[in-house]
N, C-alpha and C. Protein backbone atom coordinates (compact mmCIF):
# COMPACT_ATOMS: atom_id res chain seq x y z
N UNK A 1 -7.34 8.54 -17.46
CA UNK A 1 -6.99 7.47 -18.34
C UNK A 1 -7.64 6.19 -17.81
N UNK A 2 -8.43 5.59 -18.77
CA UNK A 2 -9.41 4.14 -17.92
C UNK A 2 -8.37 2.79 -18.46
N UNK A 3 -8.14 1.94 -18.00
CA UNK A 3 -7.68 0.72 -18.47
C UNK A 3 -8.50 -0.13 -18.46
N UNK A 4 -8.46 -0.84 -19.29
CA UNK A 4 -9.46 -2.40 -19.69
C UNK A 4 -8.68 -3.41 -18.91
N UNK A 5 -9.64 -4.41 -18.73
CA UNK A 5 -9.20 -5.43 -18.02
C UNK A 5 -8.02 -6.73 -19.23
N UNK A 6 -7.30 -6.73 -18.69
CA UNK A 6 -6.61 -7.74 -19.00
C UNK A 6 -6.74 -8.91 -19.21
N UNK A 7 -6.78 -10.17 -19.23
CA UNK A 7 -7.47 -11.04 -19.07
C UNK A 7 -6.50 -11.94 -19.53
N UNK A 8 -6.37 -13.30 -18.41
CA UNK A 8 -4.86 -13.84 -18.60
C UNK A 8 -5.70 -15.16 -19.49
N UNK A 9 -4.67 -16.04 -19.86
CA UNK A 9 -5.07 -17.15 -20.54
C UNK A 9 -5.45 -17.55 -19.76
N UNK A 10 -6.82 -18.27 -19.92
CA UNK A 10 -7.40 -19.45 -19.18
C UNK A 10 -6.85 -20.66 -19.81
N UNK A 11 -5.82 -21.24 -20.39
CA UNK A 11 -5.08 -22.48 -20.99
C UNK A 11 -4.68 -22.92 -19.84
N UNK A 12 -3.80 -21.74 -19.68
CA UNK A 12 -2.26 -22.07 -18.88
C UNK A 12 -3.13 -21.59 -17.28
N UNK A 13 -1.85 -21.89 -16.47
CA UNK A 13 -2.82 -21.60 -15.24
C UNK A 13 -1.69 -20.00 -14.72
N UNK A 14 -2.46 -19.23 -14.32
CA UNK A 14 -1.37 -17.75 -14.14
C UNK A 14 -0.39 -17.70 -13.44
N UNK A 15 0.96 -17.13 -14.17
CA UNK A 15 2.47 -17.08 -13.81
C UNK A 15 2.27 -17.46 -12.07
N UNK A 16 3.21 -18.19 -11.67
CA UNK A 16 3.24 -18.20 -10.51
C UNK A 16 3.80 -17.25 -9.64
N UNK A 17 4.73 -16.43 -10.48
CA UNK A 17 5.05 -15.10 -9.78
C UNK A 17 4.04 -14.39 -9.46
N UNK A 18 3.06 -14.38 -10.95
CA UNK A 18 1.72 -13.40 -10.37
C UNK A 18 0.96 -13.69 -9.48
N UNK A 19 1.22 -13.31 -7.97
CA UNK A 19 0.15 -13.45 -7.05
C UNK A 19 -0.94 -12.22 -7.23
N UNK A 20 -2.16 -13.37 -7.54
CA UNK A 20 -3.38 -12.63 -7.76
C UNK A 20 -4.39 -12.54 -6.27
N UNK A 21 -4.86 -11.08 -6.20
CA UNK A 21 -5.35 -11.21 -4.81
C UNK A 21 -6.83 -10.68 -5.04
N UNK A 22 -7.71 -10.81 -4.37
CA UNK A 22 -9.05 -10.27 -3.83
C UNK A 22 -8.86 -9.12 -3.10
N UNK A 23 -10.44 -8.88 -3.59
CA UNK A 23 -10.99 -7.60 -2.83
C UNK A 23 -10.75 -7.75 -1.45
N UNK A 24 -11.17 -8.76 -0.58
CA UNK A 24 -11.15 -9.03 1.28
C UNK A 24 -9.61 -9.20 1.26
N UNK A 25 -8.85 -9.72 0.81
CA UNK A 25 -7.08 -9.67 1.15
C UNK A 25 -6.87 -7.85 0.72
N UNK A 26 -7.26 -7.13 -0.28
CA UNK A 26 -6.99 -5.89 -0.50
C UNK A 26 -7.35 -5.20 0.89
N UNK A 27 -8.44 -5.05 1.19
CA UNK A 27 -9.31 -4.58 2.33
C UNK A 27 -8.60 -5.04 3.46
N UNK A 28 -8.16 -5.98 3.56
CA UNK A 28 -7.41 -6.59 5.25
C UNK A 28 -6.33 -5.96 5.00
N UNK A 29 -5.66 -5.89 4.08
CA UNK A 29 -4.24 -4.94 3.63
C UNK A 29 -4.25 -4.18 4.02
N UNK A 30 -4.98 -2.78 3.60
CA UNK A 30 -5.37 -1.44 3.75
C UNK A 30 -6.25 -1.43 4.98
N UNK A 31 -7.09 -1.99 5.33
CA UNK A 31 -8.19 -1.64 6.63
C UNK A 31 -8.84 -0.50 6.47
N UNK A 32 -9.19 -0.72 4.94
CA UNK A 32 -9.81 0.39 4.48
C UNK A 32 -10.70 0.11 3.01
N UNK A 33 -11.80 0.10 2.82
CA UNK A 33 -12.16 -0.43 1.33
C UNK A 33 -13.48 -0.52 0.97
N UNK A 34 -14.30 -0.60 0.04
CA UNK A 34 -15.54 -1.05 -0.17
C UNK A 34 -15.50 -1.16 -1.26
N UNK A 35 -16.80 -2.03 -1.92
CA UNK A 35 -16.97 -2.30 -3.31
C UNK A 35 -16.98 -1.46 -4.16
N UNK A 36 -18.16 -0.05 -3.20
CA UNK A 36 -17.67 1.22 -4.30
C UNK A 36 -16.65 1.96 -4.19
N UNK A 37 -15.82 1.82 -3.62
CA UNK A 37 -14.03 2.35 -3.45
C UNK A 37 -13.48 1.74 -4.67
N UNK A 38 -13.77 0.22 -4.78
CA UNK A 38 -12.79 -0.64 -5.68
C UNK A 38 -13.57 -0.15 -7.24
N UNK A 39 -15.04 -0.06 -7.68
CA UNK A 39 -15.75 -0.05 -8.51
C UNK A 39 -15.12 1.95 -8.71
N UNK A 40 -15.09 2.81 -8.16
CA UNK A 40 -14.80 3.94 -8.52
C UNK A 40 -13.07 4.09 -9.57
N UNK A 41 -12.27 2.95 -7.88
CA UNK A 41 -10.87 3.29 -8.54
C UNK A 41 -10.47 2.25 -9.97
N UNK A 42 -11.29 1.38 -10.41
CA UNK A 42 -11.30 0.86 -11.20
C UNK A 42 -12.23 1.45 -12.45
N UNK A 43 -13.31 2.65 -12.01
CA UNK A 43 -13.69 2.99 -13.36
C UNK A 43 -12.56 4.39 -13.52
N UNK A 44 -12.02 5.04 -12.74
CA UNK A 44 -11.01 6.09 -13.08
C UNK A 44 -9.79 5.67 -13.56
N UNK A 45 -9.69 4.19 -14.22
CA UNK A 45 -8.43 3.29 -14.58
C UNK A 45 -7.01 3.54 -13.01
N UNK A 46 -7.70 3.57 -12.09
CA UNK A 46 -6.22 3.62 -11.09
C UNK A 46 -6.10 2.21 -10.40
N UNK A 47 -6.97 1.57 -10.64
CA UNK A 47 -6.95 0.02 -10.06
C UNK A 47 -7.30 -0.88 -11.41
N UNK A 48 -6.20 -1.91 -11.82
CA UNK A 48 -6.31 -2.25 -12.84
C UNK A 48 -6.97 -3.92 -12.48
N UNK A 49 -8.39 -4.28 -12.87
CA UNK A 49 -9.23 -5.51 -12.56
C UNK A 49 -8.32 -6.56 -13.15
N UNK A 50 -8.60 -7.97 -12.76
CA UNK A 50 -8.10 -9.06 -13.92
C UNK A 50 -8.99 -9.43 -13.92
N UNK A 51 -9.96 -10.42 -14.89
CA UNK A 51 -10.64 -11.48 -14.95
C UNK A 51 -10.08 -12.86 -14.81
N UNK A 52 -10.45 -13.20 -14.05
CA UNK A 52 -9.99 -15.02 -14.20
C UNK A 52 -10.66 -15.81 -13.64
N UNK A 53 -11.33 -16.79 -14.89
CA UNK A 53 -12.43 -17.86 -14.77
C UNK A 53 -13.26 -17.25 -13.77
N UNK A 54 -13.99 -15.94 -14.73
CA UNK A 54 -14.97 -15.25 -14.08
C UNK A 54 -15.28 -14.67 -12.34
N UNK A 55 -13.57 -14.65 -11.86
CA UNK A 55 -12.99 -14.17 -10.54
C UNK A 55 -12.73 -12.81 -10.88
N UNK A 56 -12.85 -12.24 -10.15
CA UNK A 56 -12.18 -10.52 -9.97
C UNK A 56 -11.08 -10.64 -9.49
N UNK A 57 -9.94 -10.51 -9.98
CA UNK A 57 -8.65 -10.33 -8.73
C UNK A 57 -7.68 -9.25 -9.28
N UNK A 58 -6.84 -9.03 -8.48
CA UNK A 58 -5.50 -7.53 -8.44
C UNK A 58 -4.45 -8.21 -8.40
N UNK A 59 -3.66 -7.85 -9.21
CA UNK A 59 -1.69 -8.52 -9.13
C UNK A 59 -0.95 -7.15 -8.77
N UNK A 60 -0.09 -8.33 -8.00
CA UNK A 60 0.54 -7.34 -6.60
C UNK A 60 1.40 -5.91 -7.51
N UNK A 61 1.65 -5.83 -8.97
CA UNK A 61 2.00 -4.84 -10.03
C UNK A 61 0.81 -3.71 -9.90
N UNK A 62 -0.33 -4.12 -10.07
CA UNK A 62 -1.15 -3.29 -10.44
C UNK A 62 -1.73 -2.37 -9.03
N UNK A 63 -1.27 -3.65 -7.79
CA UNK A 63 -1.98 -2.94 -6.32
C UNK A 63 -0.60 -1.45 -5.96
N UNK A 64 0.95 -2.39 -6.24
CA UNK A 64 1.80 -1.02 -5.75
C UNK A 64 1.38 -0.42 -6.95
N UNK A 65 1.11 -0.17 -8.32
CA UNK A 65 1.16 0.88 -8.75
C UNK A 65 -0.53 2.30 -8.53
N UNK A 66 -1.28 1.23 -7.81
CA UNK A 66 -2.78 2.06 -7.19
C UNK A 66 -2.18 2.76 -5.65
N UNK A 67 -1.17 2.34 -4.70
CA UNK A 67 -0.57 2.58 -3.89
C UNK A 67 0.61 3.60 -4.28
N UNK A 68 1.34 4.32 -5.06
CA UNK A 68 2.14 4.86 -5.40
C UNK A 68 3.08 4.57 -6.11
N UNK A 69 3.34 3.29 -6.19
CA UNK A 69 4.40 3.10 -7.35
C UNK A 69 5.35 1.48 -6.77
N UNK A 70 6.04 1.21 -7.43
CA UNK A 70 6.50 0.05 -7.44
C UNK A 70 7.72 0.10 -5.73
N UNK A 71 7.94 -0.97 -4.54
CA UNK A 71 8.57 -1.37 -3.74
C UNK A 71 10.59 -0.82 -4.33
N UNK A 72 10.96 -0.44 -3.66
CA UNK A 72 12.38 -0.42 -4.13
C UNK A 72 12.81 -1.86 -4.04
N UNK A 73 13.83 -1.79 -4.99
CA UNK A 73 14.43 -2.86 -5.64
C UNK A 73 14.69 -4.05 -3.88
N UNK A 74 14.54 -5.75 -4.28
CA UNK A 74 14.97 -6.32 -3.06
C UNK A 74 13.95 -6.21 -1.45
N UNK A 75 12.92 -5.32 -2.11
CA UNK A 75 11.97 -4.77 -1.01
C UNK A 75 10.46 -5.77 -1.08
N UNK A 76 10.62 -6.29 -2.19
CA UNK A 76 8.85 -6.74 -2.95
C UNK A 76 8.21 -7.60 -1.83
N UNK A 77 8.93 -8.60 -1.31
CA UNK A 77 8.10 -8.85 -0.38
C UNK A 77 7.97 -8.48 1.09
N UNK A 78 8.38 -8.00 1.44
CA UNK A 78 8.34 -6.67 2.79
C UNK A 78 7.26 -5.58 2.69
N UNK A 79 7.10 -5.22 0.99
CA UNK A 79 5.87 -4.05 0.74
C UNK A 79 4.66 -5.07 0.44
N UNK A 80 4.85 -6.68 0.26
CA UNK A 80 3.13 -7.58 0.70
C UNK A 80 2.84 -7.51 1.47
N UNK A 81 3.38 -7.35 2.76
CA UNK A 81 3.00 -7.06 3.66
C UNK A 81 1.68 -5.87 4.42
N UNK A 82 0.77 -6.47 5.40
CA UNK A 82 -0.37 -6.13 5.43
C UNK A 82 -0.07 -3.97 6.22
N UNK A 83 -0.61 -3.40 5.53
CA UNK A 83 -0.37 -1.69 6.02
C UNK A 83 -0.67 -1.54 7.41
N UNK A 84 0.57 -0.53 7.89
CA UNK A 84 -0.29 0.02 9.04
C UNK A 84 -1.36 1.58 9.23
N UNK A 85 -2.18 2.09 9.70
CA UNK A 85 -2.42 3.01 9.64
C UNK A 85 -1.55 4.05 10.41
N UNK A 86 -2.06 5.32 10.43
CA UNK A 86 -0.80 6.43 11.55
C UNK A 86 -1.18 5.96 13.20
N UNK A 87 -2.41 5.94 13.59
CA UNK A 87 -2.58 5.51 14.65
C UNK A 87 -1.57 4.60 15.44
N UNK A 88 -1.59 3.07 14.32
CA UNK A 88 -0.62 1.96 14.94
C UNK A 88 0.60 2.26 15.44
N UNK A 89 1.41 3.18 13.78
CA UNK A 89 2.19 3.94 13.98
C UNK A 89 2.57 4.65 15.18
N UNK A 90 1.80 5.61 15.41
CA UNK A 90 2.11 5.95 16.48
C UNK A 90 2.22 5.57 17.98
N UNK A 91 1.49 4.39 17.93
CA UNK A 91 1.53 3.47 19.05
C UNK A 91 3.06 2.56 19.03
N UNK A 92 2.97 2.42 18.35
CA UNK A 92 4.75 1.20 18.06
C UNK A 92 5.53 2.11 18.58
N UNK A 93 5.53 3.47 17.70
CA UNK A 93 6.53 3.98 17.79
C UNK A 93 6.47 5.30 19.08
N UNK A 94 5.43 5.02 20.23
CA UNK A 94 4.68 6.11 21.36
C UNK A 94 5.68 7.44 20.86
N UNK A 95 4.52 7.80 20.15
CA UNK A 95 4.57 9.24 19.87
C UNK A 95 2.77 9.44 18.73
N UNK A 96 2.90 10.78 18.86
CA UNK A 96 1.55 11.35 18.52
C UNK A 96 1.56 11.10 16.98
N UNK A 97 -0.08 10.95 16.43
CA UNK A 97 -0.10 10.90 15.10
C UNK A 97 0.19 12.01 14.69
N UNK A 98 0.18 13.38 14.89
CA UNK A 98 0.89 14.53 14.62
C UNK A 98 2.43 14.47 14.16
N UNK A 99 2.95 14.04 15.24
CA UNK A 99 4.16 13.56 14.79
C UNK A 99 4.81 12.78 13.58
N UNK A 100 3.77 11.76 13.42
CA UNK A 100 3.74 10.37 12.22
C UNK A 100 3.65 12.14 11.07
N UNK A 101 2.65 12.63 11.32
CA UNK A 101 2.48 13.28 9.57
C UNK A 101 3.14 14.47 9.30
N UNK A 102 3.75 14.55 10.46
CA UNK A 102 5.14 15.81 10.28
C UNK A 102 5.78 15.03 9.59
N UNK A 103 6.77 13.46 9.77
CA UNK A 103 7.98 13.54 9.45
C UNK A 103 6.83 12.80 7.59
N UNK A 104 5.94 12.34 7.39
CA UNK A 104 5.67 11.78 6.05
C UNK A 104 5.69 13.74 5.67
N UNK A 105 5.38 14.19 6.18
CA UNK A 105 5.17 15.71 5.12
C UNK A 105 6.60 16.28 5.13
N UNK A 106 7.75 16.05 6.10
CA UNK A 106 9.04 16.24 5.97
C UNK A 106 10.03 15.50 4.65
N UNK A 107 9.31 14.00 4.37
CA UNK A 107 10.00 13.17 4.10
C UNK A 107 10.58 12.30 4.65
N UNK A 108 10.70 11.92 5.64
CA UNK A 108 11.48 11.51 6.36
C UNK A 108 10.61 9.50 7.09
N UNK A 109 9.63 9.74 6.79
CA UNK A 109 8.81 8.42 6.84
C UNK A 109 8.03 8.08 5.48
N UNK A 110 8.34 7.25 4.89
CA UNK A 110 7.89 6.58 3.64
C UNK A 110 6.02 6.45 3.72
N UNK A 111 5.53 6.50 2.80
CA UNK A 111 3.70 6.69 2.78
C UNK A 111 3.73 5.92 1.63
N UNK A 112 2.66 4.94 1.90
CA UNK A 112 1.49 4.41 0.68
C UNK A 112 0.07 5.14 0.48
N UNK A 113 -0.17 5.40 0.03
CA UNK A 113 -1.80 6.15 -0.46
C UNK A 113 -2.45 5.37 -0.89
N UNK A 114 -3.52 5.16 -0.30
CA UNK A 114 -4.69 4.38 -0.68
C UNK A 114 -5.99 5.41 -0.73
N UNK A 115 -6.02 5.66 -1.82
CA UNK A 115 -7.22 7.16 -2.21
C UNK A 115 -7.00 8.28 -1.33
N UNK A 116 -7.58 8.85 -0.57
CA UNK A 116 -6.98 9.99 0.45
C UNK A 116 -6.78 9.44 1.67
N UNK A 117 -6.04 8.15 1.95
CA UNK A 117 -6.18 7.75 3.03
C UNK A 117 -4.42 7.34 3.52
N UNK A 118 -3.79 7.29 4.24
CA UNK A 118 -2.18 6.78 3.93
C UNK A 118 -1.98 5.93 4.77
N UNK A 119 -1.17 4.90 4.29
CA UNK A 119 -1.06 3.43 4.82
C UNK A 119 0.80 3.30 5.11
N UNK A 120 0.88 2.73 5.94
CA UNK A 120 2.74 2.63 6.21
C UNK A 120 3.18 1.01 5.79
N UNK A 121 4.08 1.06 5.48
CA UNK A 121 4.94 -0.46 5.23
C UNK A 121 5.85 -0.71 6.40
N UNK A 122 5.44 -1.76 7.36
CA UNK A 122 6.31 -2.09 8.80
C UNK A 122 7.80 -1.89 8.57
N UNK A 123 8.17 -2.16 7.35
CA UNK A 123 9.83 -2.67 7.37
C UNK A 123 10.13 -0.59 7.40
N UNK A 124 9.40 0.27 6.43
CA UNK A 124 10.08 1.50 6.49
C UNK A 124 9.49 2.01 7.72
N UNK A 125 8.34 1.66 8.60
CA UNK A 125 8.66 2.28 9.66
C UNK A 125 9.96 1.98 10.88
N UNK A 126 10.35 0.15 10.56
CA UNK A 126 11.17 0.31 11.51
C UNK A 126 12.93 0.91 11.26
N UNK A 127 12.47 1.19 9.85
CA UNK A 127 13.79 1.67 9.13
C UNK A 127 13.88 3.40 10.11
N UNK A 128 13.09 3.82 9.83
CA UNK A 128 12.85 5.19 10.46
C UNK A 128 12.78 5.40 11.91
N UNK A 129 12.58 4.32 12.85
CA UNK A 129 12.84 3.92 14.34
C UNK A 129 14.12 4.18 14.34
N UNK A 130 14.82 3.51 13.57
CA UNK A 130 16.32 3.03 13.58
C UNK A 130 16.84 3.80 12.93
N UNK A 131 16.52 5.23 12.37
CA UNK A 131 17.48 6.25 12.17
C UNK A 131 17.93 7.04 13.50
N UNK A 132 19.02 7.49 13.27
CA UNK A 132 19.76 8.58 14.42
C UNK A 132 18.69 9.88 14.69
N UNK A 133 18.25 10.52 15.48
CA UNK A 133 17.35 11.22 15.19
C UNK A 133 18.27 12.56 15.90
N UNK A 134 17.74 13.82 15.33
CA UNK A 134 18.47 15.11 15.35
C UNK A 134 18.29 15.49 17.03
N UNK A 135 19.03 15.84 17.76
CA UNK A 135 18.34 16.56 19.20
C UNK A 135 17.84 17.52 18.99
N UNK A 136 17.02 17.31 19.78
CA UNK A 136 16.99 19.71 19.61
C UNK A 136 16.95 20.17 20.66
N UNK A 137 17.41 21.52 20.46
CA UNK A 137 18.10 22.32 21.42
C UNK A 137 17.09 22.47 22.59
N UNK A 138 17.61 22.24 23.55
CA UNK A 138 16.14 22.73 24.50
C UNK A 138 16.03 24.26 25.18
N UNK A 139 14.93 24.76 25.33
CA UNK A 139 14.71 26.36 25.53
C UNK A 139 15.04 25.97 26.90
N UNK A 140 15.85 27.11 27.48
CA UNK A 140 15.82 27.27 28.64
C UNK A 140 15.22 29.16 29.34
């Protein structure tokens, strides 16, 4: 499904709720990106362009919904916040990136997707620090 660009009034100046962002703020976000990344996911309609006064920019609606879907409710600005990769992850939290993609393939750690690539939101990793975690039995 492709989407057309939108294109806000140039009268008025755009909602102030709508924070409109760039390609280099997208890219510092993710730490991950190129023109033909943005030019692909924008011709497969999964990144929706704006025009404004002949600017390219992304509203933070259209970036969580290229990322997986909209912040839970009370969360929106905690998910502006810039991604971590599993690496970091696993450094904050010293344990192996193995580990990081057990518990996202368990469920148990929240994932953003950025094309085949997965990005973390700081606030749900430290949500997931700060769960009780199960013991396990040790072999003797």
């Amino acid at each position: 499904m492709r989407h057309d660009p939108i294109p806000l009034p140039l009268a008025k100046a755009p909602d102030a709720a709508l924070e409109l962002l760039d390609r280099e703020r997208l890219i510092r976000r993710w730490q991950c990106g190129s023109d033909s990344f943005f030019w692909r996911a924008e011709e497969a309609g999964l990144l929706l362009p704006r025009h404004i006064r002949g600017l390219l920019r992304y509203a933070w609606p259209d970036v969580f919904a290229f990322e997986g879907g909209p912040p839970p409710p009370g969360l929106e600005e905690t998910y502006q916040r810039d991604l971590l990769t599993a690496a970091q992850v696993a450094r904050l939290c010293a344990c192996s990136e193995a580990t990081i993609r057990d518990e996202v393939r368990a469920g148990r750690l929240a994932v953003r997707r950025i094309g085949r690539v997965s990005r973390f939101v700081p606030a749900e990793v430290r949500r997931w620090q700060e769960r009780p975690t199960q013991r396990r039995r040790r072999r003797r």
